[in-house]
C-alpha atoms as a PDB file:
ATOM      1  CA  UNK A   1      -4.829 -11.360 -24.510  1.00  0.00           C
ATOM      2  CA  UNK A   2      -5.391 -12.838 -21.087  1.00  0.00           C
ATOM      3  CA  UNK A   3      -3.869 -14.760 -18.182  1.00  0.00           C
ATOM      4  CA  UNK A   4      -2.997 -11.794 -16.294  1.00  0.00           C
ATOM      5  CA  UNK A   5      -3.761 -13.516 -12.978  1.00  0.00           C
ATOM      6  CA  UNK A   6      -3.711 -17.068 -13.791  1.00  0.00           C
ATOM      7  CA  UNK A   7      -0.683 -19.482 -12.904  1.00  0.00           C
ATOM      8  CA  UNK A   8       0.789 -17.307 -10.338  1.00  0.00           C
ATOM      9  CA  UNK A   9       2.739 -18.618  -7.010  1.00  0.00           C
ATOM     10  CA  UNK A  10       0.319 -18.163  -4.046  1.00  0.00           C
ATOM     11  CA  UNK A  11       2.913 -15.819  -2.196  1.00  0.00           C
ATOM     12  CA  UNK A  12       0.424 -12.863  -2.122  1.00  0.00           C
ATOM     13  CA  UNK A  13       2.085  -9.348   0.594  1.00  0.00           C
ATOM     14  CA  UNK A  14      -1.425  -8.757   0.535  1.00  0.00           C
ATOM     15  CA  UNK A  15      -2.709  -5.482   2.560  1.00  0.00           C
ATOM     16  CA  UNK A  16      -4.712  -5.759   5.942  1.00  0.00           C
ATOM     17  CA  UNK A  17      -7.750  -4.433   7.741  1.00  0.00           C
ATOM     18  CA  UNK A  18      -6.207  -1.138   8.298  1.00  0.00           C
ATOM     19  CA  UNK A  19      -5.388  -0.905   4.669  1.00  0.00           C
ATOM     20  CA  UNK A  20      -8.788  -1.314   3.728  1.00  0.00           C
ATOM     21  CA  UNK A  21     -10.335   0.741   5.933  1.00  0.00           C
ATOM     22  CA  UNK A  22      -7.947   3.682   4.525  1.00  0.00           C
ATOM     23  CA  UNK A  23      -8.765   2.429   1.213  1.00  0.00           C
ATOM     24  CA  UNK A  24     -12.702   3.094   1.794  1.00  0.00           C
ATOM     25  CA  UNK A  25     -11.586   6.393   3.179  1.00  0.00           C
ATOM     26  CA  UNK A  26     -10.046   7.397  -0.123  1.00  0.00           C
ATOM     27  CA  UNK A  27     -13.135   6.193  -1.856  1.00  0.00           C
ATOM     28  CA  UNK A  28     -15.312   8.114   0.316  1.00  0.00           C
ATOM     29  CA  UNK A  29     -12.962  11.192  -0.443  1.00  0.00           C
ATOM     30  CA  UNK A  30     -13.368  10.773  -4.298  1.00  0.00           C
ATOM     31  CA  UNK A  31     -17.429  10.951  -3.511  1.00  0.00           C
ATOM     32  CA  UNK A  32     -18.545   7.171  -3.124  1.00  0.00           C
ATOM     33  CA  UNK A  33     -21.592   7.265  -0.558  1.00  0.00           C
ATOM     34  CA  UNK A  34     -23.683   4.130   0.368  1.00  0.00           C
ATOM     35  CA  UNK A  35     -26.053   4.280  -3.004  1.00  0.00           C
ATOM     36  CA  UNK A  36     -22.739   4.170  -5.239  1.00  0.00           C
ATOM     37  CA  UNK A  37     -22.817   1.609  -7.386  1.00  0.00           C
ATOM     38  CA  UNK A  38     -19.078  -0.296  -7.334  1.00  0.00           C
ATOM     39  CA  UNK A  39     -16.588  -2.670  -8.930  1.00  0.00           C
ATOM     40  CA  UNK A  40     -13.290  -3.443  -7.318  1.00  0.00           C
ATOM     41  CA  UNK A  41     -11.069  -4.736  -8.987  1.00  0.00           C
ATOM     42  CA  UNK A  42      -8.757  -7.513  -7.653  1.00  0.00           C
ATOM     43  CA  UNK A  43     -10.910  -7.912  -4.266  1.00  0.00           C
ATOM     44  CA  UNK A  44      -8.127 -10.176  -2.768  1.00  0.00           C
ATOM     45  CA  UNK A  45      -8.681 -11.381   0.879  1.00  0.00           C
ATOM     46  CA  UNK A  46     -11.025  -8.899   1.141  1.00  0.00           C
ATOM     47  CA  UNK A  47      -9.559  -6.493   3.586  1.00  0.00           C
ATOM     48  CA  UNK A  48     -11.582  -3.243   1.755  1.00  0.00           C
ATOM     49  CA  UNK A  49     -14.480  -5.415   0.822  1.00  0.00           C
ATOM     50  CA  UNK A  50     -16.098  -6.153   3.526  1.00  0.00           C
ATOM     51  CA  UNK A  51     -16.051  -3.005   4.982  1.00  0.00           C
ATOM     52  CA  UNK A  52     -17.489  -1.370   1.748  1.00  0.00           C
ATOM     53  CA  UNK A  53     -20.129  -3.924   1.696  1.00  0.00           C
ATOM     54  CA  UNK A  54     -21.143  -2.910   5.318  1.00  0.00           C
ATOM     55  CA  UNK A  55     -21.147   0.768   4.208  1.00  0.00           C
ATOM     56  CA  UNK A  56     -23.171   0.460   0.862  1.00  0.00           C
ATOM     57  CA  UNK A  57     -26.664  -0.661   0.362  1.00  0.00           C
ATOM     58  CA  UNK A  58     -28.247  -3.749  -1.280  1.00  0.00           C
ATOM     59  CA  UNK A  59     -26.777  -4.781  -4.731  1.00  0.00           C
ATOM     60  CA  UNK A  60     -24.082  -2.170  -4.964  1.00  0.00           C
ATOM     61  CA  UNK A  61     -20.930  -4.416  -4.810  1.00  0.00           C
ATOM     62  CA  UNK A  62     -18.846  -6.086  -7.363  1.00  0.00           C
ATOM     63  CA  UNK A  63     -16.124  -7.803  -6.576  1.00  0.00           C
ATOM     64  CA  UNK A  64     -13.379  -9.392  -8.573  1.00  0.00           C
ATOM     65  CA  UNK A  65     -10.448 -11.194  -8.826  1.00  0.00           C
ATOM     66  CA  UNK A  66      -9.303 -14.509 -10.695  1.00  0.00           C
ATOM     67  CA  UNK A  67      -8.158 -16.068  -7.868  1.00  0.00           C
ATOM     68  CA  UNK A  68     -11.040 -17.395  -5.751  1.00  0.00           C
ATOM     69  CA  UNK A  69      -8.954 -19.127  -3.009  1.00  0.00           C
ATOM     70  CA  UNK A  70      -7.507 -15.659  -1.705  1.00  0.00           C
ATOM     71  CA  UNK A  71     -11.294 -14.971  -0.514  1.00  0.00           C
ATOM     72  CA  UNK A  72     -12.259 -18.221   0.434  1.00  0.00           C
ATOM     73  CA  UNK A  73     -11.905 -17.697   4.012  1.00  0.00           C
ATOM     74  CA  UNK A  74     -13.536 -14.219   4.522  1.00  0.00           C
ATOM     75  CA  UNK A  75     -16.588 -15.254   2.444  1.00  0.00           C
ATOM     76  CA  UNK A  76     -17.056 -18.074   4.829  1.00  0.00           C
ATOM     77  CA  UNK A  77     -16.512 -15.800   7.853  1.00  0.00           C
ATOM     78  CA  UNK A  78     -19.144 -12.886   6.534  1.00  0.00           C
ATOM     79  CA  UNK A  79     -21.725 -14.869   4.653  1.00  0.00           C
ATOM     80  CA  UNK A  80     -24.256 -13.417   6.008  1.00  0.00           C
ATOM     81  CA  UNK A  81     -23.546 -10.169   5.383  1.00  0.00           C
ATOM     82  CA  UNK A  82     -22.548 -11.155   1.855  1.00  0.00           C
ATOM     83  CA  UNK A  83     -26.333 -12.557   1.169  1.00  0.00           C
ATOM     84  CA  UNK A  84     -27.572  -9.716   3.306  1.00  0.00           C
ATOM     85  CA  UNK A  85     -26.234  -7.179   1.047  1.00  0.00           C
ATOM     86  CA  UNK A  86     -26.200  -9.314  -2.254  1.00  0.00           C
ATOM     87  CA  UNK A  87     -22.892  -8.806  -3.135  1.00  0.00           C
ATOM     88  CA  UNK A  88     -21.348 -10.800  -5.870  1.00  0.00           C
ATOM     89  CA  UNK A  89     -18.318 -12.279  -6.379  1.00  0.00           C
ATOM     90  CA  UNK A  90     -16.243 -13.030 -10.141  1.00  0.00           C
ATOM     91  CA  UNK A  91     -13.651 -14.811 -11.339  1.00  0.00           C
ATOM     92  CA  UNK A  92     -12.232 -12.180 -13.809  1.00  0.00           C
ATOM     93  CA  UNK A  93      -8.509 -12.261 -15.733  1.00  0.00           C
ATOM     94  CA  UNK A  94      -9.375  -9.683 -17.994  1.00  0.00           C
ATOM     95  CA  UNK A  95     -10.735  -6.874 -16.064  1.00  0.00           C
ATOM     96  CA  UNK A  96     -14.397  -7.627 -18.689  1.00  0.00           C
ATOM     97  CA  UNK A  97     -17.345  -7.537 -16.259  1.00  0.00           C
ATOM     98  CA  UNK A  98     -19.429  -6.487 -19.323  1.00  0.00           C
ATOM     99  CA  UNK A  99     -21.575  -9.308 -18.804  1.00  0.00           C
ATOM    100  CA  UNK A 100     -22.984  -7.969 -15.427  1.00  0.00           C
ATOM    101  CA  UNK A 101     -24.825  -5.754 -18.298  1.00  0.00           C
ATOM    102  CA  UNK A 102     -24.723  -2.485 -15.182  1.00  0.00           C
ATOM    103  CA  UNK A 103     -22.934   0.582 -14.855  1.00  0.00           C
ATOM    104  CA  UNK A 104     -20.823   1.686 -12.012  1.00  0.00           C
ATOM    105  CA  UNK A 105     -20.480   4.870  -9.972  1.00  0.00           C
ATOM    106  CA  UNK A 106     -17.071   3.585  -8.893  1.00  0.00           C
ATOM    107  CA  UNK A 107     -14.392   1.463  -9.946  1.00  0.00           C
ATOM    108  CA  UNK A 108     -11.412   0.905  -7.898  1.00  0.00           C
ATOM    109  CA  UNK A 109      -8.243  -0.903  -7.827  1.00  0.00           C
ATOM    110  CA  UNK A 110      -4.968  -1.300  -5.455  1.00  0.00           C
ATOM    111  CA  UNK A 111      -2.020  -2.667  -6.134  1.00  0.00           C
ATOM    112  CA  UNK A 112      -3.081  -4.101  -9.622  1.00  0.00           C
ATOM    113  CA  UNK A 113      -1.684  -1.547 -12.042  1.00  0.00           C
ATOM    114  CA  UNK A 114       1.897  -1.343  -9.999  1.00  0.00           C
ATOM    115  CA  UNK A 115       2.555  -5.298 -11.344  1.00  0.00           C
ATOM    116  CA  UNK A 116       0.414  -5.212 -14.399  1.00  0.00           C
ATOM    117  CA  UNK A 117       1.998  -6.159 -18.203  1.00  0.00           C
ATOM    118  CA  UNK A 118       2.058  -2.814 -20.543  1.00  0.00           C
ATOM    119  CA  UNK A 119      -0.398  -4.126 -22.466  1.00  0.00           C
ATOM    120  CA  UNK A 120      -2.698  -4.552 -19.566  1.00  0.00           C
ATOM    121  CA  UNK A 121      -3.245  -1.138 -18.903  1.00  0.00           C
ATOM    122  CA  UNK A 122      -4.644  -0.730 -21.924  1.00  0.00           C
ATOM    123  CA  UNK A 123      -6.892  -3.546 -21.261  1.00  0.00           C
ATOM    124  CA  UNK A 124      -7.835  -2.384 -17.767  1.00  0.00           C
ATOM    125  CA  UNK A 125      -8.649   0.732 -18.991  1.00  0.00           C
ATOM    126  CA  UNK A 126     -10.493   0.078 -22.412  1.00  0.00           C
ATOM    127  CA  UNK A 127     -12.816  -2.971 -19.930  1.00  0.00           C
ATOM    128  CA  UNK A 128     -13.591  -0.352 -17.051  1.00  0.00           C
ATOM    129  CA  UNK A 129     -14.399   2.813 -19.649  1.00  0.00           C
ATOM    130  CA  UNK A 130     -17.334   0.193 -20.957  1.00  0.00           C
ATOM    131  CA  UNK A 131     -18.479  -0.148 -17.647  1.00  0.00           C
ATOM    132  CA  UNK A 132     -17.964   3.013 -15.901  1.00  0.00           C
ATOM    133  CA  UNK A 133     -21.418   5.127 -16.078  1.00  0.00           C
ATOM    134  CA  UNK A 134     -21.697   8.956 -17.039  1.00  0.00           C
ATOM    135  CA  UNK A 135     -20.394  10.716 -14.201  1.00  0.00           C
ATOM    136  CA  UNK A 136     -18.630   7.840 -12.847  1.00  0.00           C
ATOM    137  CA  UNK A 137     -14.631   7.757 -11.501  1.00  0.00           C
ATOM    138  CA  UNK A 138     -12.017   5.063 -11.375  1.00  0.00           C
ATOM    139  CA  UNK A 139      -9.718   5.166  -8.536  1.00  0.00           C
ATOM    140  CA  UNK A 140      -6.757   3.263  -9.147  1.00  0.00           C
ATOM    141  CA  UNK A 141      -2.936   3.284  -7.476  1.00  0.00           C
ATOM    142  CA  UNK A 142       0.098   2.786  -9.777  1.00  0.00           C
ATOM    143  CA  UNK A 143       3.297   3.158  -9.367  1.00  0.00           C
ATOM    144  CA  UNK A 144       4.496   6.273 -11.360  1.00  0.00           C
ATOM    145  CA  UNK A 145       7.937   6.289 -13.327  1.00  0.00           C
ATOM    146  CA  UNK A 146       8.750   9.760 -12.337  1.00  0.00           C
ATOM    147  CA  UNK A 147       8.874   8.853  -8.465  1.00  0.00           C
ATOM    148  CA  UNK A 148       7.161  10.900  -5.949  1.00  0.00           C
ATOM    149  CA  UNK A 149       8.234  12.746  -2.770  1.00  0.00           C
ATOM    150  CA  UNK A 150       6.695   9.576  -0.518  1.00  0.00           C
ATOM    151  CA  UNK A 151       9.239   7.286  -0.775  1.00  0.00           C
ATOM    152  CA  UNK A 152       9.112   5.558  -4.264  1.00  0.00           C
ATOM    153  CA  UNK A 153      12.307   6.522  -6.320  1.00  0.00           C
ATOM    154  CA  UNK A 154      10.289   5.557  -9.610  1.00  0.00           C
ATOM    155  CA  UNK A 155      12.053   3.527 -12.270  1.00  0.00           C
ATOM    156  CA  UNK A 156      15.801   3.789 -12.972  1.00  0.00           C
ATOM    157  CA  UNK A 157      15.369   5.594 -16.743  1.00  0.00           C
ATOM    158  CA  UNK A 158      12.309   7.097 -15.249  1.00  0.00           C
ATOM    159  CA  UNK A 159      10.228   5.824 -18.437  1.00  0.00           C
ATOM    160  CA  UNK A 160       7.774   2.799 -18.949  1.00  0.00           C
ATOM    161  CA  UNK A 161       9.197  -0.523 -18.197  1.00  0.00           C
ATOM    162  CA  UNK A 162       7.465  -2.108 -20.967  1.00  0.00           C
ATOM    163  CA  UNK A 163       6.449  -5.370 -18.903  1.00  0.00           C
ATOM    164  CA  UNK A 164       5.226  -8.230 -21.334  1.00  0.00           C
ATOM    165  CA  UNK A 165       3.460 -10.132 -18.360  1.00  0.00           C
ATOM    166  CA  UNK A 166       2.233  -9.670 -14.769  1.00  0.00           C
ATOM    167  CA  UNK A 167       5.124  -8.944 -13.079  1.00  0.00           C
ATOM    168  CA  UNK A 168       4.118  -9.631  -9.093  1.00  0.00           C
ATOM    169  CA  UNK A 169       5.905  -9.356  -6.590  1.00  0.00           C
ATOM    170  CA  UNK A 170       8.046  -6.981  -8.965  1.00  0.00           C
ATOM    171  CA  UNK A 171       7.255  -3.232  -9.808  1.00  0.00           C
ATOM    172  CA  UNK A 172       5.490  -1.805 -13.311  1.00  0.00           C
ATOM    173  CA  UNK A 173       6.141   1.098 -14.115  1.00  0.00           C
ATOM    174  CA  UNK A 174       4.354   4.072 -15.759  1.00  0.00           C
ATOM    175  CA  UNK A 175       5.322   7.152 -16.905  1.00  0.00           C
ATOM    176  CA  UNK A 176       2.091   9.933 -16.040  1.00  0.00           C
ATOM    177  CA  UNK A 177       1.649  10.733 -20.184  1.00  0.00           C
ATOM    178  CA  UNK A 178       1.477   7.418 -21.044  1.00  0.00           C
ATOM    179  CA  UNK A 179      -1.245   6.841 -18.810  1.00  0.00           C
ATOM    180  CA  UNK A 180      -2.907   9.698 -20.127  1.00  0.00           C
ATOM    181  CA  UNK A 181      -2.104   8.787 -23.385  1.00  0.00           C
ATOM    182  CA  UNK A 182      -3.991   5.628 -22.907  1.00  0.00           C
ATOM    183  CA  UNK A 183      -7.046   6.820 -21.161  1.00  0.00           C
ATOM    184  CA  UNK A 184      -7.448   9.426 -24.222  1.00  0.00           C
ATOM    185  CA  UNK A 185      -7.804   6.403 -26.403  1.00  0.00           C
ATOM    186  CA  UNK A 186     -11.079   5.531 -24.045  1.00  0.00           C
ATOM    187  CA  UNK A 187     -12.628   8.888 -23.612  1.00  0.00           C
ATOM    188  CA  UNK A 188     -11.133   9.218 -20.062  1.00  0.00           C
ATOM    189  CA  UNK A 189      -9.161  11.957 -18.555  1.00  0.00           C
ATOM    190  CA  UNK A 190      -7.051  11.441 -15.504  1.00  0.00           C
ATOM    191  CA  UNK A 191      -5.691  13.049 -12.273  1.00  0.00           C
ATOM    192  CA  UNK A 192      -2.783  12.860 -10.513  1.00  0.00           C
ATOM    193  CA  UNK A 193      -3.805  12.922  -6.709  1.00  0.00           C
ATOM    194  CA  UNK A 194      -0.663  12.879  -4.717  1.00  0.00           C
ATOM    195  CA  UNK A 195      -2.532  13.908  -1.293  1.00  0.00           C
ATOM    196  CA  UNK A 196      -3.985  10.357  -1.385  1.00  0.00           C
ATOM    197  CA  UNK A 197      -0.323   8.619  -1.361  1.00  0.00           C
ATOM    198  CA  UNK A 198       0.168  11.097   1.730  1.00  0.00           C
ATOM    199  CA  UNK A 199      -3.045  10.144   3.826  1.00  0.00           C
ATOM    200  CA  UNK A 200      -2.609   6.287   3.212  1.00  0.00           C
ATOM    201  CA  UNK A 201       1.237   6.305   4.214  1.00  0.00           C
ATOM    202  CA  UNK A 202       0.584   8.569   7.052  1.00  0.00           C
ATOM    203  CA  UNK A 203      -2.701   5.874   8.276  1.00  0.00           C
ATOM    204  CA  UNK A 204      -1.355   3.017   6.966  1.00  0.00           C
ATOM    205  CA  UNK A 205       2.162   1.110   5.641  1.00  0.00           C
ATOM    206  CA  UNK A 206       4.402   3.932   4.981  1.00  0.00           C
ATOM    207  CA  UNK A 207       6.469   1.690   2.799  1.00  0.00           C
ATOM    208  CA  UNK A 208       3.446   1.572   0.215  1.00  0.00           C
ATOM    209  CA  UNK A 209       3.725   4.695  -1.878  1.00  0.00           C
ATOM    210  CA  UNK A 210       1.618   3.994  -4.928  1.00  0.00           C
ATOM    211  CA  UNK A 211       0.584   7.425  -6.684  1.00  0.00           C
ATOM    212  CA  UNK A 212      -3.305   7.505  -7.124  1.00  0.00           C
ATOM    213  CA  UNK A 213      -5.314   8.436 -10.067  1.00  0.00           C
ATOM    214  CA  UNK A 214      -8.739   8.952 -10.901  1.00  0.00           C
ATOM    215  CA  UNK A 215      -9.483   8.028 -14.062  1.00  0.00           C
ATOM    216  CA  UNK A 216     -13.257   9.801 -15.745  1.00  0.00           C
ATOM    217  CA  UNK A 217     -15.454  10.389 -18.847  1.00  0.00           C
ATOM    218  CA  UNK A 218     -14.197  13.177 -21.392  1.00  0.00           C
ATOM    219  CA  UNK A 219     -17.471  15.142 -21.203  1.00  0.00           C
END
């Protein structure tokens, strides 16, 4: 199964710079230094990209997203820097960077899982376990179904919503044991970190609650 991003209306909320400055905060917080090797998943306009590629070093940057356009106009404003730091860019719909044939200290995502189909978390998480080296983490929001004390209410049953497509610009939502049900399935546990939803309301959009996990290997 595929398509996740494809065929979409190009009405993206999007975040901004302060967003992804907080967002390389987080990562920093969940051990990501300037030798980490890292994907990010749905890279956007860039607004945490380009920052991370000024903090890591040479080849440590993965970007992707399936819809080029959204980054069109910060790759042309930070091409140097791109080349500088050989970063590379994908068009990906399935969350497989397999290809790239390398192993990441980091994987991160925002505001992907909160519209994703069921099925795609599954997908995400089965592509990024293949990827995802040793000791590695994935830091991902979501958008819980049991709510959280930040602001989001959760879903109105409080269980999975049981999406059959990408849902954008409406809500997924995921009860915690599913996703741990899931990442079992892929040899990954997963924590609950709900300190991160209060540092990027406090620094950032208060309205964006996500929860935040970090997903890593069963050893």
């Amino acid at each position: 199964k595929h398509g996740f991003w494809s065929n979409q209306i190009k009405n993206y909320v999007g975040t901004d710079e302060t967003s992804g400055l907080v967002q390389l905060d987080l990562l920093k917080k969940t051990g990501c230094n300037s030798s980490s090797n890292v994907l990010e998943i749905g890279c956007g306009a860039l607004h945490l990209s380009i920052p991370l590629i000024k903090y890591l070093e040479k080849n440590k940057y993965v970007g992707v997203d399936p819809n080029s356009w959204l980054r069109e106009k910060n790759v042309n404003n930070n091409q140097n820097l791109i080349e500088q730091k050989q970063a590379i860019f994908l068009n990906v719909e399935d969350f497989d960077v397999s290809t790239l044939t390398r192993k990441f200290d980091f994987i991160f995502s925002h505001s992907i899982l909160s519209h994703v189909a069921h099925w795609q978390l599954e997908q995400f998480l089965k592509n990024c376990s293949n990827v995802l080296s040793k000791d590695g983490k994935i830091l991902s929001s979501i958008v819980l179904a049991e709510g959280n004390e930040f602001g989001s209410k959760g879903s109105k049953d409080k269980k999975d919503s049981m999406d059959k497509e990408w849902v954008y610009p409406f809500i997924s939502w995921f009860r915690f044991s599913t996703v741990k049900q899931m990442a079992s399935k892929y040899d990954l546990l997963v924590e609950h970190k709900p300190e991160y939803t209060e540092h990027y309301t406090k620094n950032t959009k208060p309205h964006e609650f996500h929860d935040w996990l970090i997903f890593y290997k069963n050893s």
